[in-house]
Protein backbone atom coordinates (compact mmCIF):
# COMPACT_ATOMS: atom_id res chain seq x y z
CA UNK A 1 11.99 -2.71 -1.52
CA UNK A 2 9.95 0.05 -0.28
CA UNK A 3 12.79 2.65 0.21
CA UNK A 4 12.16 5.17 -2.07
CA UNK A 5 11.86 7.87 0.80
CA UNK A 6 15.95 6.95 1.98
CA UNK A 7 16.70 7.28 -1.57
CA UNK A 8 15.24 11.32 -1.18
CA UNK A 9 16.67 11.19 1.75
CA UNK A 10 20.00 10.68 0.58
CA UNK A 11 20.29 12.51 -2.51
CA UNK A 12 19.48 15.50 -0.91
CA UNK A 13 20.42 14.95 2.52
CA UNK A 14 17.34 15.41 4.54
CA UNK A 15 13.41 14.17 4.59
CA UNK A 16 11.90 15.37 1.27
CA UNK A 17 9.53 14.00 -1.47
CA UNK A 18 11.16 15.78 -4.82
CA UNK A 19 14.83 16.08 -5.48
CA UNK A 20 15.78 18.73 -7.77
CA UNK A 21 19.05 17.85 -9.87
CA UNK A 22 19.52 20.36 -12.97
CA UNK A 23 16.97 19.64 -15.64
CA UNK A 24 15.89 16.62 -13.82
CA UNK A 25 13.65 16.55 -11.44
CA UNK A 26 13.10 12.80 -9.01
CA UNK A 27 9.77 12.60 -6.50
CA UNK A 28 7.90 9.67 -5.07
CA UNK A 29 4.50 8.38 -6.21
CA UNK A 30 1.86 6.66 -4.22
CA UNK A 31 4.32 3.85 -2.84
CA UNK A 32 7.24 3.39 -1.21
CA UNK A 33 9.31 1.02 -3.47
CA UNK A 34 8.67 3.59 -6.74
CA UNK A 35 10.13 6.76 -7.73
CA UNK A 36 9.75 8.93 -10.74
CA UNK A 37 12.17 10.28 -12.84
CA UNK A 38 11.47 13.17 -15.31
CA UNK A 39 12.97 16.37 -16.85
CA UNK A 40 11.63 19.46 -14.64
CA UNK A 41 11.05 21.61 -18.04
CA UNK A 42 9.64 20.88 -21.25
CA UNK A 43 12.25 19.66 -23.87
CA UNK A 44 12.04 20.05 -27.58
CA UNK A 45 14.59 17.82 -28.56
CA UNK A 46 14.45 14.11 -27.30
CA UNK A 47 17.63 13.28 -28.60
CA UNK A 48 20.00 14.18 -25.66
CA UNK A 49 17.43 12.48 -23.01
CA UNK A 50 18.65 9.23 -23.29
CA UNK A 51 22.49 9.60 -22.08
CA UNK A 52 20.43 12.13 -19.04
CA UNK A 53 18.24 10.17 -18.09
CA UNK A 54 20.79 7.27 -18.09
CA UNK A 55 23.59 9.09 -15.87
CA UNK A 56 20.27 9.75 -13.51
CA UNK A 57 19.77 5.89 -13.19
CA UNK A 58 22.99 4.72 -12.44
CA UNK A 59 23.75 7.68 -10.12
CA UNK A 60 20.42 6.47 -7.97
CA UNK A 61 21.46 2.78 -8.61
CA UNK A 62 25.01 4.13 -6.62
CA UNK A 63 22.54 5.39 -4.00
CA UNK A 64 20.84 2.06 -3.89
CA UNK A 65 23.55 -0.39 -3.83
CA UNK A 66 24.33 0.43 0.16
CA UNK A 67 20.51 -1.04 0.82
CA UNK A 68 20.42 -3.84 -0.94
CA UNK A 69 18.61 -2.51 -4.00
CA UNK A 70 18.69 -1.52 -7.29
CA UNK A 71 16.09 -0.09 -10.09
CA UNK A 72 14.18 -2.20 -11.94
CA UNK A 73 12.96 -1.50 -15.48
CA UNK A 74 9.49 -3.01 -17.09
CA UNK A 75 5.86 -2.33 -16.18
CA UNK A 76 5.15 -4.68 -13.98
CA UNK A 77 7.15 -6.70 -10.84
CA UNK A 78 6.89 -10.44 -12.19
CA UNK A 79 6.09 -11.49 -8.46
CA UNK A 80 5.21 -8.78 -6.28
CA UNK A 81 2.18 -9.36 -4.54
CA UNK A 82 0.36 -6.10 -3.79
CA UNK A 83 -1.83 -8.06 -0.75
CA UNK A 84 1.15 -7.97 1.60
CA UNK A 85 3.54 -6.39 0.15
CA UNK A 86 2.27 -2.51 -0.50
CA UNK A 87 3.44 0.16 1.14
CA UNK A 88 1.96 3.63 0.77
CA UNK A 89 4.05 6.93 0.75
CA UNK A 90 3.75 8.04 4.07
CA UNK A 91 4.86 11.54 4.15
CA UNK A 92 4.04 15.06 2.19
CA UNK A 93 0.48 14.23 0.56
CA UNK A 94 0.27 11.23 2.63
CA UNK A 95 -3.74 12.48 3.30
CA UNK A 96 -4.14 12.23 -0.58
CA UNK A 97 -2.82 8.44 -0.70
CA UNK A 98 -4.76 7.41 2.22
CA UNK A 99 -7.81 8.65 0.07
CA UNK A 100 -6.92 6.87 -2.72
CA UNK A 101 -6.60 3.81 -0.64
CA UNK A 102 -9.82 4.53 1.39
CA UNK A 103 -11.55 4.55 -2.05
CA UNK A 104 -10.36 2.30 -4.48
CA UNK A 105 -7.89 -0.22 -2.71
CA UNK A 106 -4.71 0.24 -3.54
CA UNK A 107 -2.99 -2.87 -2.58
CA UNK A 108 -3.69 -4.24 -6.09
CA UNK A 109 -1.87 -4.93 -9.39
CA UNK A 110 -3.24 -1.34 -10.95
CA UNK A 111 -2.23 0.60 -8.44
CA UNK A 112 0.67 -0.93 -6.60
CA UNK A 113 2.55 -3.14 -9.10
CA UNK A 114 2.91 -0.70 -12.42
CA UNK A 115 5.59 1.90 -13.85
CA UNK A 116 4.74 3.67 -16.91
CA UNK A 117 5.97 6.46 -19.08
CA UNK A 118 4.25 9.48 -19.36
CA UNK A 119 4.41 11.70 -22.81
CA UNK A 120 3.57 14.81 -22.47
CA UNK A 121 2.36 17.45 -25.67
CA UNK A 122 1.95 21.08 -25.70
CA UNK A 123 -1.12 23.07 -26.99
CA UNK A 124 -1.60 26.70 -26.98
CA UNK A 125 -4.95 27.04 -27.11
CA UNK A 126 -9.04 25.86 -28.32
CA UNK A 127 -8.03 25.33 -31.40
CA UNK A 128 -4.72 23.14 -31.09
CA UNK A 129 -6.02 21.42 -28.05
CA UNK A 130 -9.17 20.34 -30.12
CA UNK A 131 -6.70 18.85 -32.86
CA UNK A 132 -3.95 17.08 -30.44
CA UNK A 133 -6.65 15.75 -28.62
CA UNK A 134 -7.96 14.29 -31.90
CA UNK A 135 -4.71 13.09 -32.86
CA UNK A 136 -3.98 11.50 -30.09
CA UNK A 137 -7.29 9.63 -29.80
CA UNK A 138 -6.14 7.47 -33.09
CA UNK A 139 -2.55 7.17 -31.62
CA UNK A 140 -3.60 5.56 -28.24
CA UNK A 141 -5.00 1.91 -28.95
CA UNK A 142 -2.14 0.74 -30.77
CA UNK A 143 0.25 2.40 -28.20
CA UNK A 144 0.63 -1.44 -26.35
CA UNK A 145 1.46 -2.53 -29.69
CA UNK A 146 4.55 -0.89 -29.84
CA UNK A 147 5.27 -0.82 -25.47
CA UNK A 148 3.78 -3.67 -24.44
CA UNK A 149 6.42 -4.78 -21.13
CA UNK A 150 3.96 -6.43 -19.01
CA UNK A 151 3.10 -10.12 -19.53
CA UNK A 152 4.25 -11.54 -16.02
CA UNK A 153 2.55 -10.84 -12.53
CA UNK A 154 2.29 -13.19 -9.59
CA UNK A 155 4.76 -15.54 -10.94
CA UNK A 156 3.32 -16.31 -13.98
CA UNK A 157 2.41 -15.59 -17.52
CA UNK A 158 -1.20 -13.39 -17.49
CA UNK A 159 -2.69 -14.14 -21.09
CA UNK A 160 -2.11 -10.38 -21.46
CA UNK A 161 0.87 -9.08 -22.88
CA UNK A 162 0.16 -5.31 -21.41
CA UNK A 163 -0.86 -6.56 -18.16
CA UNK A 164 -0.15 -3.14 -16.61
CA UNK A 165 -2.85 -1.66 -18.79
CA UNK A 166 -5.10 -4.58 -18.80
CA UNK A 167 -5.73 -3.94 -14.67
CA UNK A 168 -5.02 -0.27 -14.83
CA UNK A 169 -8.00 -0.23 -17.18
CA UNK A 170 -10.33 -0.90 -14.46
CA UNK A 171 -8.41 0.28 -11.31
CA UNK A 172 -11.05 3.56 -10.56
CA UNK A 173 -14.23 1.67 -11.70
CA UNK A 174 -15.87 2.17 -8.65
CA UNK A 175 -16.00 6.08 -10.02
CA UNK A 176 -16.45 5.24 -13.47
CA UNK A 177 -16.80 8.63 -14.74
CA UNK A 178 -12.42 9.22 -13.70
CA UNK A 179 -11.63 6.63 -16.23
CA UNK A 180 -14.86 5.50 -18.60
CA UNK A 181 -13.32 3.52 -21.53
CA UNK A 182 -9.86 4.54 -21.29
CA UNK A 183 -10.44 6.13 -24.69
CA UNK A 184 -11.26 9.60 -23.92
CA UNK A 185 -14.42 10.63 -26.50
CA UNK A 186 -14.04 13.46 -28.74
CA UNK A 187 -14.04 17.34 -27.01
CA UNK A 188 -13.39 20.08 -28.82
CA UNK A 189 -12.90 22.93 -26.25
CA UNK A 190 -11.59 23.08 -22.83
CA UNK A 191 -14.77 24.22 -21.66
CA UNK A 192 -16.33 21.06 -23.17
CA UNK A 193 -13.75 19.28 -21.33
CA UNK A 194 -14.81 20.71 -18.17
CA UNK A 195 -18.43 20.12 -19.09
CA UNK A 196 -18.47 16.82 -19.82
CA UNK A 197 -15.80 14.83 -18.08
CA UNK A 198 -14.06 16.86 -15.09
CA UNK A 199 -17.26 18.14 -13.91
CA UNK A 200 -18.95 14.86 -13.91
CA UNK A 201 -16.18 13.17 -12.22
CA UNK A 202 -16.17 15.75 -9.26
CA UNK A 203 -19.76 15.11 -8.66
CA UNK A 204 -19.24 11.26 -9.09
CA UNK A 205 -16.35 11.11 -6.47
CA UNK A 206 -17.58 14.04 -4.05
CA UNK A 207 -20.03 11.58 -2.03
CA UNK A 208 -16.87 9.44 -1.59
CA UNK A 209 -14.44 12.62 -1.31
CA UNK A 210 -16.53 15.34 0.92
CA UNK A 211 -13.28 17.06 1.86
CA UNK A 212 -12.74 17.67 -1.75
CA UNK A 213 -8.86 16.20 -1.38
CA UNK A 214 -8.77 14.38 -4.97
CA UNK A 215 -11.22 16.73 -6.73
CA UNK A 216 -8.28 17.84 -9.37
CA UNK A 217 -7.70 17.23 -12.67
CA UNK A 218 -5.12 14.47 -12.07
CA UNK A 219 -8.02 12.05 -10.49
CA UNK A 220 -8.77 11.50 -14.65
CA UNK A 221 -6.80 8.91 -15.39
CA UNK A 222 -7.82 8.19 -19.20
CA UNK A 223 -5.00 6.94 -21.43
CA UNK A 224 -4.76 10.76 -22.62
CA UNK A 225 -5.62 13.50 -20.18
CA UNK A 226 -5.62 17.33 -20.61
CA UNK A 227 -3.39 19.06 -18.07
CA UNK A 228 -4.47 22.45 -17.92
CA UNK A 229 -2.30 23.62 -15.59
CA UNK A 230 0.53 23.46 -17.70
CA UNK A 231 -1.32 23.07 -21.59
CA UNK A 232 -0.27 19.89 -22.21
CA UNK A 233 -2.15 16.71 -22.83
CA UNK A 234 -0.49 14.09 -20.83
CA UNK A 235 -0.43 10.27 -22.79
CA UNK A 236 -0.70 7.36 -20.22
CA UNK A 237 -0.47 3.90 -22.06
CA UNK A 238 3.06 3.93 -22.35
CA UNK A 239 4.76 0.56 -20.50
CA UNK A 240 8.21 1.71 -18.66
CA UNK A 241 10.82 -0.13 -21.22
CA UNK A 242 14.31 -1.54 -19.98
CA UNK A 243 16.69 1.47 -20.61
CA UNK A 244 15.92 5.49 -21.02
CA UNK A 245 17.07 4.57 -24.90
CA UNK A 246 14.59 2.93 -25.23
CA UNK A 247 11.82 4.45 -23.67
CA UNK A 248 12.36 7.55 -25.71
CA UNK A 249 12.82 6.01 -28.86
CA UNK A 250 8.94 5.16 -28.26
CA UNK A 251 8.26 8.92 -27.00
CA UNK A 252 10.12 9.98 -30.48
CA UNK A 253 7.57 7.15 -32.88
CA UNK A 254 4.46 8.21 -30.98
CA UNK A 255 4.96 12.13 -30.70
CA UNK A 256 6.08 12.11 -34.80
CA UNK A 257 2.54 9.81 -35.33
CA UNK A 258 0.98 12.52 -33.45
CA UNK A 259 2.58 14.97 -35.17
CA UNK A 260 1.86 13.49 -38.04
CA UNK A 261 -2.11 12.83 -38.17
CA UNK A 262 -2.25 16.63 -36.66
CA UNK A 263 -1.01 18.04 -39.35
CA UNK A 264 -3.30 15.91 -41.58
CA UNK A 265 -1.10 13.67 -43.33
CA UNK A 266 -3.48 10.72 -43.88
CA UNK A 267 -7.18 12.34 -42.86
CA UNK A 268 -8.54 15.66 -42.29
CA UNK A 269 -9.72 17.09 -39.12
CA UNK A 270 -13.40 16.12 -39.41
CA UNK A 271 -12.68 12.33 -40.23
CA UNK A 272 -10.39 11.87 -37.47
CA UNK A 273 -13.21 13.46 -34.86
CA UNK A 274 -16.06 11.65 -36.66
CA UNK A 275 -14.39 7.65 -35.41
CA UNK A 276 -16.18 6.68 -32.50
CA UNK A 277 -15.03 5.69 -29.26
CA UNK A 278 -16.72 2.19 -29.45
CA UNK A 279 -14.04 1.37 -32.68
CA UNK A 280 -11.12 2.73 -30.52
CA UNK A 281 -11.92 0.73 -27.46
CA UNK A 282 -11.99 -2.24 -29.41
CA UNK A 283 -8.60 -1.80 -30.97
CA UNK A 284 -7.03 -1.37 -27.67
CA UNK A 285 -8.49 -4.63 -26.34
CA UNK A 286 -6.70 -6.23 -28.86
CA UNK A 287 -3.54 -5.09 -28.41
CA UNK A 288 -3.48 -4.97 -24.36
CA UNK A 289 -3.69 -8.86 -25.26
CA UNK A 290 -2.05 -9.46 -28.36
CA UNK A 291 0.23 -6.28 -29.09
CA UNK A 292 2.14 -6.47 -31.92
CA UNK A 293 0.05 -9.39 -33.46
CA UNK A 294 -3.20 -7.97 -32.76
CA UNK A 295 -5.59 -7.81 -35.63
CA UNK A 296 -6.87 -4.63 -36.84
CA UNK A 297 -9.86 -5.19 -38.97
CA UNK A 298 -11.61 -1.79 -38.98
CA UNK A 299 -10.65 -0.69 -42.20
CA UNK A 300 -12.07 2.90 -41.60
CA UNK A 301 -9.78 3.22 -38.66
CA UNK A 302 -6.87 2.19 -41.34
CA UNK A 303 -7.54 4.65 -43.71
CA UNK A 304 -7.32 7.60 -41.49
CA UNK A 305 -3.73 6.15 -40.46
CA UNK A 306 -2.95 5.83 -44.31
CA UNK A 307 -2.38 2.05 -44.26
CA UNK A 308 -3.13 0.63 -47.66
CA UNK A 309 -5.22 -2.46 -46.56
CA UNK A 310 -8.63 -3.31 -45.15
CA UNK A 311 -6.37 -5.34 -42.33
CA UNK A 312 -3.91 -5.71 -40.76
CA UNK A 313 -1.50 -6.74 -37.87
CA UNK A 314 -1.01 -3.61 -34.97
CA UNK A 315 3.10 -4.28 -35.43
CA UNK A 316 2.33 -3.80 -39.50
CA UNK A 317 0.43 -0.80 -38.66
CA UNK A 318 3.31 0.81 -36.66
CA UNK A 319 5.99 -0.17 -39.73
CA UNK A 320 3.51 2.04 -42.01
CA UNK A 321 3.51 4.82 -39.13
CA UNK A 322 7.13 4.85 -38.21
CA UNK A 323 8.56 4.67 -41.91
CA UNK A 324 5.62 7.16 -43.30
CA UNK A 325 5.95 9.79 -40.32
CA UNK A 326 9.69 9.55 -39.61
CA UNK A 327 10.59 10.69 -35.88
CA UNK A 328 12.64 13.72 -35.59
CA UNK A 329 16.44 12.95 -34.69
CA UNK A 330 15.28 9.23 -36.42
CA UNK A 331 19.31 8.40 -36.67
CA UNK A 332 18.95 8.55 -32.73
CA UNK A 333 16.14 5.68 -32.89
CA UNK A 334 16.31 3.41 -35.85
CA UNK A 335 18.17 0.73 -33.55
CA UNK A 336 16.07 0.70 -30.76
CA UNK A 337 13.07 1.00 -32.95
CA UNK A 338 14.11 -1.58 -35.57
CA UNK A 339 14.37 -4.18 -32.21
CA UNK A 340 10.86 -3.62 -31.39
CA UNK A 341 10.02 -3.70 -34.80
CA UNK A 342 11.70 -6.94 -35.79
CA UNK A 343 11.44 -8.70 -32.67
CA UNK A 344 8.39 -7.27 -30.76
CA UNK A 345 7.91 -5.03 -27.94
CA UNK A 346 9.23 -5.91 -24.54
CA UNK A 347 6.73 -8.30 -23.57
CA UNK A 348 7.43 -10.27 -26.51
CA UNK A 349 10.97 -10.46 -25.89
CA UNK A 350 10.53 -11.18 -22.17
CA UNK A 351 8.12 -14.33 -23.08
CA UNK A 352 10.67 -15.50 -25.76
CA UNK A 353 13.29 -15.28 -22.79
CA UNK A 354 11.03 -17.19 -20.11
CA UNK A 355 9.82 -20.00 -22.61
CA UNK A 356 8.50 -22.31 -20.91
CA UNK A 357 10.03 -22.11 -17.64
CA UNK A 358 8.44 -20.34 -15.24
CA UNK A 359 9.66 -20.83 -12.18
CA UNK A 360 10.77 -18.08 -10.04
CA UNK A 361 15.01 -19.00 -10.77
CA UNK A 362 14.10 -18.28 -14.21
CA UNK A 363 12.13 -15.40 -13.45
CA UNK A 364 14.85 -14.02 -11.34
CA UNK A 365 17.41 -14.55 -14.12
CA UNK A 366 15.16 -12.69 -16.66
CA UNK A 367 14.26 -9.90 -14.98
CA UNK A 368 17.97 -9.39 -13.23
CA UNK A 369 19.49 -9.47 -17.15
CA UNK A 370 16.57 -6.90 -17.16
CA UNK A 371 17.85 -4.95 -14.80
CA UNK A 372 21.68 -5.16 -16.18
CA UNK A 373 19.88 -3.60 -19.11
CA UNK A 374 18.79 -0.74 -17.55
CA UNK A 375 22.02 -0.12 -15.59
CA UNK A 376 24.24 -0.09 -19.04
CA UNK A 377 21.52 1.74 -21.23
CA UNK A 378 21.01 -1.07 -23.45
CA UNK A 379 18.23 -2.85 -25.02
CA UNK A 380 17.15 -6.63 -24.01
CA UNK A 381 17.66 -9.28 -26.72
CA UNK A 382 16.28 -11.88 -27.29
């Protein structure tokens, strides 16, 4: 339901496109039936997110209810049909959503029909960014591994079980340079970074942007992009999950990774820049299909993670990562973790729920228990 502007509307009681509610912050995105959700500061401790974020969802589901609506959790709508059924914000920055659309086509699975979580980690300067951007190059190909929620679109099964990232991987082609391989390659300075990518990209888009209205550092959409403005680099390749519990139970395993290789746990510095992009892309293939059963054969890539094998499953992998790097607050997550763990990430769960029905009653039932999920901050089982 594209009503994401009345919901604005109503929480703060006239025409706006960011609500401001104590250390949370809601705004719109680029269409009408999403809205974001995030804490306005940074926060080191994930642990008392969760219950936040949660009291934030069912106070907007109370805001909803009087429409007809209600949130939805997950990556992807199971049925939505971008053609007809996309609906661009309208209002503040409308010009810079009209460019979008002008440009790329945004009536389309990769733009219209995705949620995601965004991660974002501080650096305070050369130095740290070079290593966190390091760090999280290694992190980011198995990410779908672990938050896969995406294997239904247009009423159907897609072969993919991160179908969010699987179309989002190719959603600014036309401008190559704003995206390349997902996989951002190595840098090692912000200057670089301006060098190499941003300044390439603003040349690449300028014939198609003379006004200059996306020519920011938010048209890179890599899986991992630096945000300047605020030193942090911002990680992309997370799939929305069906409660805030969950969903930060995946921030807590991939910031401790992170954390982990930065600090050089399993490989120095120098080893984790020399892995090339090719290897990396490949990974992520993999587990955009497969996920958690993807098979990881590059056993170079394996040794700078510290797993004791030539090869491996990506859901093996992450059991090595979590137990080895152990997320901070980890009483907060072993439940929610040990789910995904033992049963597979969302998309795995969703399929097992479906079976072989796909019909749009059984769709509907699925993705409604979904959405009871998400309204009582619990995780889906099955």
């Amino acid at each position: 339901m594209p009503v994401a502007d009345e919901l604005l509307r109503r929480a703060a009681g006239a025409r706006v496109a960011e609500v401001k509610r104590g250390r949370f912050c809601w705004s719109n995105e680029l269409v009408l039936h999403l809205v974001e959700l995030k804490n306005a500061i940074p926060d080191p401790a994930l642990e008392s997110l969760p219950a936040a974020f949660q009291a934030e969802v069912r106070y907007i589901n109370r805001l909803l209810e009087p429409l007809g609506a209600r949130l939805m959790p997950v990556a992807t709508h199971p049925w939505m049909d971008p053609r007809t059924e996309t609906r661009l914000w309208p209002h503040d920055n409308a010009l810079i959503y009209q460019t979008y659309d002008r440009i790329f086509g945004c009536k389309a699975h990769g733009w219209a029909n995705l949620q995601s979580m965004h991660l974002n980690l501080p650096f305070a300067d050369d130095a740290e960014f070079a290593r966190l951007h390091a760090a999280i190059r290694l992190v980011l190909p198995i990410i779908p591994a672990l938050a896969a929620s995406s294997p239904i679109a247009g009423g159907r099964p897609t072969g993919f079980m991160d179908f969010r990232m699987e179309t989002y991987r190719t959603n600014q082609a036309k401008i190559w340079s704003t995206i390349a391989r997902v996989i951002p390659d190595m840098v090692t300075s912000r200057a670089e970074y301006q060098a190499t990518i941003l300044a390439p990209m603003y040349r690449d888009i300028a014939p198609f942007d003379p006004e200059g209205i996306l020519q920011h550092e938010w048209l890179n959409v890599r899986g991992a992009i630096p945000r300047f403005d605020r030193n942090a680099i911002e990680i992309r390749v997370i799939d929305l999950q069906e409660c805030p519990q969950a969903d930060l139970a995946i921030a807590a395993a991939v910031t401790a990774v992170v954390r982990a290789i930065y600090d050089d746990k399993w490989s120095s510095f120098s080893m984790q820049q020399a892995i090339g992009t090719d290897a990396l892309v490949e990974i992520l293939h993999a587990c955009i299909r497969d996920a958690e059963q993807a098979v990881i054969g590059d056993a170079g890539y394996l040794r700078l993670l510290g797993f004791p094998g030539r090869q491996c499953q990506a859901g093996e992998l992450w059991r090595h990562l979590i137990a080895a790097a152990s997320p901070d607050g980890s009483a907060h997550w072993i439940e929610p973790l040990r789910m995904v763990l033992e049963r597979g990430p969302l998309a795995r769960r969703i399929l097992r729920a479906v079976g072989s029905d796909c019909s749009k009653t059984r769709l509907d039932a699925v993705y409604r228990e979904l959405c009871d999920c998400l309204e009582a901050g619990r995780m889906f089982v099955c």
